[in-house]
Protein backbone atom coordinates (compact mmCIF):
# COMPACT_ATOMS: atom_id res chain seq x y z
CA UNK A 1 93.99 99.24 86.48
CA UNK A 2 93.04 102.02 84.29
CA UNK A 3 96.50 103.17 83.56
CA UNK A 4 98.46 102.35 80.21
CA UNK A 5 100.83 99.51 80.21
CA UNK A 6 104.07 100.06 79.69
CA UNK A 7 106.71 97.47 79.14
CA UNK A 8 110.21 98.47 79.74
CA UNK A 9 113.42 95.53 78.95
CA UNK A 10 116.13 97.01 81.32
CA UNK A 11 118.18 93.68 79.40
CA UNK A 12 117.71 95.70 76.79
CA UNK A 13 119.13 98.83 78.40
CA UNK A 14 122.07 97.33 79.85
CA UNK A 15 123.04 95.95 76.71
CA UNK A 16 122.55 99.28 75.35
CA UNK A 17 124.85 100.67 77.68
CA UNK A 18 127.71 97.85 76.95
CA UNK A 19 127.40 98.48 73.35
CA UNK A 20 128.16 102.01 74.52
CA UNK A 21 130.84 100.91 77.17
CA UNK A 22 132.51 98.86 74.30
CA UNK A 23 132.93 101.86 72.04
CA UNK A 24 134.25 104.05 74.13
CA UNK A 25 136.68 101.71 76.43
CA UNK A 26 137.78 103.27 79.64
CA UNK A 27 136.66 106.75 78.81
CA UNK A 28 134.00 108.17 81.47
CA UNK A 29 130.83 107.30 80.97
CA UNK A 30 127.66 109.52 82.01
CA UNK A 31 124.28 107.95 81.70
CA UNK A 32 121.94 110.56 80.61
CA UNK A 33 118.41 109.84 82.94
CA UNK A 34 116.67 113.07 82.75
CA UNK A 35 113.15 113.34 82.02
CA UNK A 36 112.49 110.16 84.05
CA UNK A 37 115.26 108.32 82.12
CA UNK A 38 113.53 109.57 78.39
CA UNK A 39 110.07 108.01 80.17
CA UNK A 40 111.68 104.23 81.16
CA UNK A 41 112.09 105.42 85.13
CA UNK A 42 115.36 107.01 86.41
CA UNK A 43 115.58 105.19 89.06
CA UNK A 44 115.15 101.49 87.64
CA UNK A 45 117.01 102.45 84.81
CA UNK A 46 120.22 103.78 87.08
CA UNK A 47 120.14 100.88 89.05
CA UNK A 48 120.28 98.39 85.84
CA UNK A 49 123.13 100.22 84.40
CA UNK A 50 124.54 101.82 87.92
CA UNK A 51 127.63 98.84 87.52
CA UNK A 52 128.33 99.55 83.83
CA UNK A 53 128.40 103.37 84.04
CA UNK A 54 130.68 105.98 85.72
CA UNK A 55 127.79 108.51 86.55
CA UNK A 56 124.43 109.59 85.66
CA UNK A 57 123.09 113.49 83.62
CA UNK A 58 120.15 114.67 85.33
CA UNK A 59 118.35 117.82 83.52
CA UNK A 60 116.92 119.62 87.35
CA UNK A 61 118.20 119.52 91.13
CA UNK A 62 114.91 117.69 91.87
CA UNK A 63 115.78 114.50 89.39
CA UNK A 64 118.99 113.92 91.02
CA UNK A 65 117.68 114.28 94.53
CA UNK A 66 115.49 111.36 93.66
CA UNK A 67 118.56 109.15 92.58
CA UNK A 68 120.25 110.14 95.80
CA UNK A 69 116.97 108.99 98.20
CA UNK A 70 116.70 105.80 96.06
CA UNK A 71 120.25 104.97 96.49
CA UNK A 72 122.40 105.47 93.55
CA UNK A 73 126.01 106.74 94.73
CA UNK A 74 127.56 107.40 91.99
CA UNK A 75 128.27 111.42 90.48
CA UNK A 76 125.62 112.90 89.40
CA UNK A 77 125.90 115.83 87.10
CA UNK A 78 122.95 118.50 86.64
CA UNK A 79 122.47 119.64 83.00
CA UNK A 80 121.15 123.11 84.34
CA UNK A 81 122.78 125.63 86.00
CA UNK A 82 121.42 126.25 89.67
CA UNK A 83 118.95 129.40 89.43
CA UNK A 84 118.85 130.54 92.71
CA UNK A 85 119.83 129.19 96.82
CA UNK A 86 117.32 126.71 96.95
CA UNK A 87 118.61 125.06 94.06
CA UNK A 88 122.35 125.44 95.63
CA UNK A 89 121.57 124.52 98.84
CA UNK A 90 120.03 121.26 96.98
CA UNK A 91 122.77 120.70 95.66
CA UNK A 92 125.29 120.56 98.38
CA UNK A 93 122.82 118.54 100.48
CA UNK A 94 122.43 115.92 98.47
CA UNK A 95 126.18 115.78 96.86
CA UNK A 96 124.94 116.70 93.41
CA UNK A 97 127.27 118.54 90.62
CA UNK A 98 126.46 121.35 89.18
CA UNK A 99 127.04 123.17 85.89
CA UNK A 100 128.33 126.63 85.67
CA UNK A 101 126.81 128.29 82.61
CA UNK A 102 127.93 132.20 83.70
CA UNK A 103 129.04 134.13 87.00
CA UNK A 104 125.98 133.96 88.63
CA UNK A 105 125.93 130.56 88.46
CA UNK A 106 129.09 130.48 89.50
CA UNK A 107 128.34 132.78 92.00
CA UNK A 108 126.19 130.62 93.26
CA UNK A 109 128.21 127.35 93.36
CA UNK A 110 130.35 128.92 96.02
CA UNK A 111 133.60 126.93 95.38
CA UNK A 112 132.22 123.64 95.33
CA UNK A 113 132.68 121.30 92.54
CA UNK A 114 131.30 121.86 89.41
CA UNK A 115 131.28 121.22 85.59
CA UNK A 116 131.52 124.38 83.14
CA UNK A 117 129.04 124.68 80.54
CA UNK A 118 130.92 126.19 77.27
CA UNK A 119 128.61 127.69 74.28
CA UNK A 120 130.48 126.71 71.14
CA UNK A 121 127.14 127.52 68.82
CA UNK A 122 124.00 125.93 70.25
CA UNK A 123 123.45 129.17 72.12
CA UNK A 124 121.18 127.82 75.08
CA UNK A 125 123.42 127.26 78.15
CA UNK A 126 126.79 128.07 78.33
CA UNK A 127 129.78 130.72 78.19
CA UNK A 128 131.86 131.98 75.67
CA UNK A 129 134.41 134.33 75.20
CA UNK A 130 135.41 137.31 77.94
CA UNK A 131 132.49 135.77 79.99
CA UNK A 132 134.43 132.40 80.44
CA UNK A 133 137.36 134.53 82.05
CA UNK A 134 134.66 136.04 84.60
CA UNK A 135 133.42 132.64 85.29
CA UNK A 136 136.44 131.25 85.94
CA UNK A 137 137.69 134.12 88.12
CA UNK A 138 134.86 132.91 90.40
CA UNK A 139 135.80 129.53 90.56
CA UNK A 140 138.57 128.16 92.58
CA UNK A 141 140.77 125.67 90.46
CA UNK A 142 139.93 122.90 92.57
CA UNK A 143 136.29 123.06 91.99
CA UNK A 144 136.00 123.12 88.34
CA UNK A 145 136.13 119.54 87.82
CA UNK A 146 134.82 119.43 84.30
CA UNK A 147 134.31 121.50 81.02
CA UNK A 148 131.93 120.21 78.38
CA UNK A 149 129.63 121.59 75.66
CA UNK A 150 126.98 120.19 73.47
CA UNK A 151 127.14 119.58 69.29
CA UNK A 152 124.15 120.95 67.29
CA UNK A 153 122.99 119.00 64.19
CA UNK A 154 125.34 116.34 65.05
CA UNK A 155 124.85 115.04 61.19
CA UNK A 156 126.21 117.85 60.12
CA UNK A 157 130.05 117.69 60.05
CA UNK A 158 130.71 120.74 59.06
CA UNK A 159 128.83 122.15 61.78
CA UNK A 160 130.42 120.06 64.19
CA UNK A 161 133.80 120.49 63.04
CA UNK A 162 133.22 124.58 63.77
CA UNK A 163 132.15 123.49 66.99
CA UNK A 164 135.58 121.43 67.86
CA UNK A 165 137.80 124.44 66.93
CA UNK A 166 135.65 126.85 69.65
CA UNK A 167 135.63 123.96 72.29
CA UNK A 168 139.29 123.05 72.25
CA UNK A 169 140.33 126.83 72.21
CA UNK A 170 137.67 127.46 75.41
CA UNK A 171 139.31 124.28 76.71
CA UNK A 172 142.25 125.54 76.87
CA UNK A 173 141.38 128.80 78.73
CA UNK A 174 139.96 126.56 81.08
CA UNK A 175 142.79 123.94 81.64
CA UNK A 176 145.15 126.83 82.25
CA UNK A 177 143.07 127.74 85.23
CA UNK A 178 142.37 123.98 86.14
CA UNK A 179 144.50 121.41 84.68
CA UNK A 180 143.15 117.98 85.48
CA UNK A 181 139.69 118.80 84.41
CA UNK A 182 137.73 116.60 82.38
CA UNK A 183 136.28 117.31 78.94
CA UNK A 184 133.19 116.07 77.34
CA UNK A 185 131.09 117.43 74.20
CA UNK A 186 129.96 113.85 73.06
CA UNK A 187 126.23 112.88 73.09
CA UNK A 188 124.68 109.77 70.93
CA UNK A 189 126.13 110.98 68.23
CA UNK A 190 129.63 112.38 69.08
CA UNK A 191 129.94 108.65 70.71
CA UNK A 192 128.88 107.02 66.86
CA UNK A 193 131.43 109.69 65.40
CA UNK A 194 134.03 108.34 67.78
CA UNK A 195 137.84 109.55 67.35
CA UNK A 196 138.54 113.10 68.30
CA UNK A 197 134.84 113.84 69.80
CA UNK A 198 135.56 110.87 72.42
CA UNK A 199 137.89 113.47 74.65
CA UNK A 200 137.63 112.23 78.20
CA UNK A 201 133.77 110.92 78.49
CA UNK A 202 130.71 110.80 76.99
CA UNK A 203 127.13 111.39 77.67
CA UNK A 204 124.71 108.87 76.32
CA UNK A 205 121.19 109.41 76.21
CA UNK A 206 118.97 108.44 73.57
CA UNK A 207 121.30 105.34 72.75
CA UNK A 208 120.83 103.98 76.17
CA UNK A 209 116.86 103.15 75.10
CA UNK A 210 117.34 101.61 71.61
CA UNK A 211 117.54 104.84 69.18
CA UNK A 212 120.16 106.32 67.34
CA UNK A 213 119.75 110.37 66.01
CA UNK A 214 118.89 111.23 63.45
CA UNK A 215 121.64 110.96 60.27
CA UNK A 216 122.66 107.81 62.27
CA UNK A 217 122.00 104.07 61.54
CA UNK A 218 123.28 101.15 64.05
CA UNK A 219 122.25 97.94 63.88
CA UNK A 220 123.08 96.60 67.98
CA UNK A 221 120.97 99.02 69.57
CA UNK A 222 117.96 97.40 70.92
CA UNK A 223 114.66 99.31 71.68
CA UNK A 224 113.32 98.94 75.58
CA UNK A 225 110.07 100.93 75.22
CA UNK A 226 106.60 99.25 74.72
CA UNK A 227 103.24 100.88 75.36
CA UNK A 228 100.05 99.04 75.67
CA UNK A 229 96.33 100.83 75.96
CA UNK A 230 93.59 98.53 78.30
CA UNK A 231 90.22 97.45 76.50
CA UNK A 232 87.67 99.20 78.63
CA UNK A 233 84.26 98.39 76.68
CA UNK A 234 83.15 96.49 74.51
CA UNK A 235 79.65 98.82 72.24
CA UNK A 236 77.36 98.05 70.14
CA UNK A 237 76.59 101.40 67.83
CA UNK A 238 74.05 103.88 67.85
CA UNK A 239 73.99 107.40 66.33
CA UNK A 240 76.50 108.59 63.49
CA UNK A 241 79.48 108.94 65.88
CA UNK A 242 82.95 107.59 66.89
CA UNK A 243 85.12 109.10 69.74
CA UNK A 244 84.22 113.29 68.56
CA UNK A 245 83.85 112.53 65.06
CA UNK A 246 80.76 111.88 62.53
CA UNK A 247 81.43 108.52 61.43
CA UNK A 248 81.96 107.76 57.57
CA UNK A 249 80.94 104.03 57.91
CA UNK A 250 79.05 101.80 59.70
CA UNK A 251 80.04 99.64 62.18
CA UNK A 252 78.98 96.97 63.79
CA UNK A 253 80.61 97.01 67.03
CA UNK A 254 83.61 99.24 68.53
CA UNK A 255 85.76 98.84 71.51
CA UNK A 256 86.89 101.63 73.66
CA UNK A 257 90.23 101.55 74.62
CA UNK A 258 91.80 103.76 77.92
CA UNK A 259 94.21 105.94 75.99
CA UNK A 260 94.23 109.34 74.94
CA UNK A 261 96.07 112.07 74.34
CA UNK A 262 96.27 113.47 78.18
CA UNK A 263 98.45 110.27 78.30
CA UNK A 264 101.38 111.88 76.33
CA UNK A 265 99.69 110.66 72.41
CA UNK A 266 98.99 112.84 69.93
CA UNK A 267 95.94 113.68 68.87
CA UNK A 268 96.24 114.14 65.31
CA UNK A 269 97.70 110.58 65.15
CA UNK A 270 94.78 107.91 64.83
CA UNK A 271 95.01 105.16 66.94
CA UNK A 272 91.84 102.86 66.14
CA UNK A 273 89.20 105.02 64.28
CA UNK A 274 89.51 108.95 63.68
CA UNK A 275 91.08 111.10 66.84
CA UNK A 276 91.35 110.30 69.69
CA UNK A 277 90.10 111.74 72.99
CA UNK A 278 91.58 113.13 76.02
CA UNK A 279 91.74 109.50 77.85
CA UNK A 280 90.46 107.33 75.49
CA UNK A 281 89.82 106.26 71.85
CA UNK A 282 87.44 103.73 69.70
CA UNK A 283 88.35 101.07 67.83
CA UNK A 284 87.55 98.11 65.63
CA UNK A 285 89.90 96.19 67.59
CA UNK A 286 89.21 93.75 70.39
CA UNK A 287 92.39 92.57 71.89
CA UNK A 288 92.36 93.28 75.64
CA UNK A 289 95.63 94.79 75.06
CA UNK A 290 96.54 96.98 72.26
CA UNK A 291 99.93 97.57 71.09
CA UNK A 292 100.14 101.32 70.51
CA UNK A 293 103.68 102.32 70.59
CA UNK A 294 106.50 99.82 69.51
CA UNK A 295 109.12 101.56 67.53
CA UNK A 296 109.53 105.72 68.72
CA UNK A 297 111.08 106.39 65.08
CA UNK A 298 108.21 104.82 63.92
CA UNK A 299 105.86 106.82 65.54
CA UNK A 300 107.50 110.20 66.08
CA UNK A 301 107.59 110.30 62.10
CA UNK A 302 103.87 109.98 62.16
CA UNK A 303 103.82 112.81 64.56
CA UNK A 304 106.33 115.02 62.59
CA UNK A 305 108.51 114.99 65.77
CA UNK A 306 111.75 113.23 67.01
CA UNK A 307 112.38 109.70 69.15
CA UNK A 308 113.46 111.93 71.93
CA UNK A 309 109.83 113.60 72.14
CA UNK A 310 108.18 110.36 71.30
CA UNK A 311 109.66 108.38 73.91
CA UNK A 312 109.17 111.18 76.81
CA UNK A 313 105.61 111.72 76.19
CA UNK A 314 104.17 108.48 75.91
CA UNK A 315 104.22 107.37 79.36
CA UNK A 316 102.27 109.99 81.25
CA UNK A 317 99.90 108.39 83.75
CA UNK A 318 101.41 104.35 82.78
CA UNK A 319 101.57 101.66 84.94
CA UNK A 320 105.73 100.60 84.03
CA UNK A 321 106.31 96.89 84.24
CA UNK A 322 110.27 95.87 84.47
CA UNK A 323 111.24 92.81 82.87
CA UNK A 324 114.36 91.30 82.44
């Protein structure tokens, strides 16, 4: 097998998502697996957690058509708004929800259920002001089935305090037109803020896989992530170079490893000696399996990037192996 290894604990998941389930008690609880679950596998992951969890976030139609062919039954909610009548007719067929983020996505949800997307400062989906009232014109009551928005530098208070005041005025506009609908704003963070940002459910993401945002410590999360490259040679040198770089001491024997950064790693980030290449990169190291990403916090501060980058990049052509 050429492919990385990687290792993902779905234990480790579903007692993620507990840990979740415990802080929030009966509230409803949507399972964020977009992007391939953050790079652990939607589909394994929702079925780990499918018992635990009220319903799954997908980011595209296409991600939560592939829950709905593998099984899962439970709502699905699509992050995006629906672009054009492909993407509606998706929807419908496969008994997706969709988000309404303005009137012609609204337009294009043609009465059937639907979440409303509400801008309260993030500025990249959503409606605000006289464009809610168009939205909602558009929407029978008995299809808007949920209104939710998302917090920007959730370790900012301040910030998300201004957010709260917009999102429970919009709320309001929105539960006079439909009255049982049900409000979220809370990510990984809202959920660690608790109280007031709790509302009627949450949307867990990056807590579900072991992390916690940034500005946020906790302790019971456990990470379910670990990436392994193959030993694929074992060379004796000759000339002054190593991988695409002029050596600046001598060795006396390297190992190749089958990693690079076509596999989701960056570049800039040595792994073994100097940069790497596009699918592989030398080493002094001789283990037949190399531990190359452990800890995403560790390694997305080496990068100068987040977890959530870290841990959707790293598994590009990877062989997963589920353990319990």
């Amino acid at each position: 097998m050429q492919k990385t290894l990687s290792i993902v604990n779905l234990t480790a998941i579903r007692s993620n998502a507990l840990f979740v389930r415990s802080l929030i008690g009966n509230r409803f609880f949507w399972a964020v697996v977009k992007a391939d679950a953050y790079g652990h596998g939607a589909v394994e992951v929702a079925r780990a957690i499918e018992d635990v969890v009220d319903g799954f976030c997908v980011a595209l139609v296409e991600e939560g058509a592939e829950l709905r062919i593998c099984g899962v039954t439970k709502p699905v909610l699509v992050l995006a708004p629906p672009l054009d009548n492909d993407d509606a007719a998706k929807i419908k067929y496969y008994n997706l929800t969709p988000t309404v983020t303005d009137l012609k996505s609204a337009k294009l949800v043609d009465g059937g259920k639907c979440h409303i997307a509400l801008n309260t400062g993030m500025n990249r989906y959503g409606c605000f002001g006289k464009e809610l009232e168009s939205v909602l014109s558009a929407l029978p009551p008995d299809s808007v089935e949920g209104v939710y928005s998302h917090l920007y530098a959730v370790e900012n208070v301040g910030e998300s305090q201004k957010q709260l005041y917009s999102f429970d005025a919009a709320v309001g506009t929105v539960k006079a037109h439909a009255p049982e609908v049900q409000v979220h704003i809370a990510a990984s963070g809202g959920i660690l803020r608790g109280g007031k940002y709790l509302y009627d459910g949450v949307r867990c993401g990056l807590m579900l896989y072991g992390y916690a945002p940034r500005g946020f410590k906790v302790k019971e999360l456990t990470p379910a992530l670990k990436v392994y490259a193959r030993l694929a040679r074992e060379t004796i040198p000759t000339g002054n170079g190593v991988g695409y770089n002029i050596a600046d001491r001598k060795y006396d024997k390297l190992y190749t490893y089958r990693l690079g950064y076509a596999d989701g790693f960056r570049r800039t980030v040595p792994l073994g000696e100097k940069t790497l290449c596009m699918d592989a990169f030398v080493s002094r190291d001789g283990r037949a399996l190399m531990p190359v990403f452990t800890d995403a916090d560790e390694y997305a501060k080496r990068c100068g990037t987040i977890s959530y980058e870290a841990l959707c990049s790293v598994t590009h052509r990877s062989q997963r192996v589920y353990v319990t």
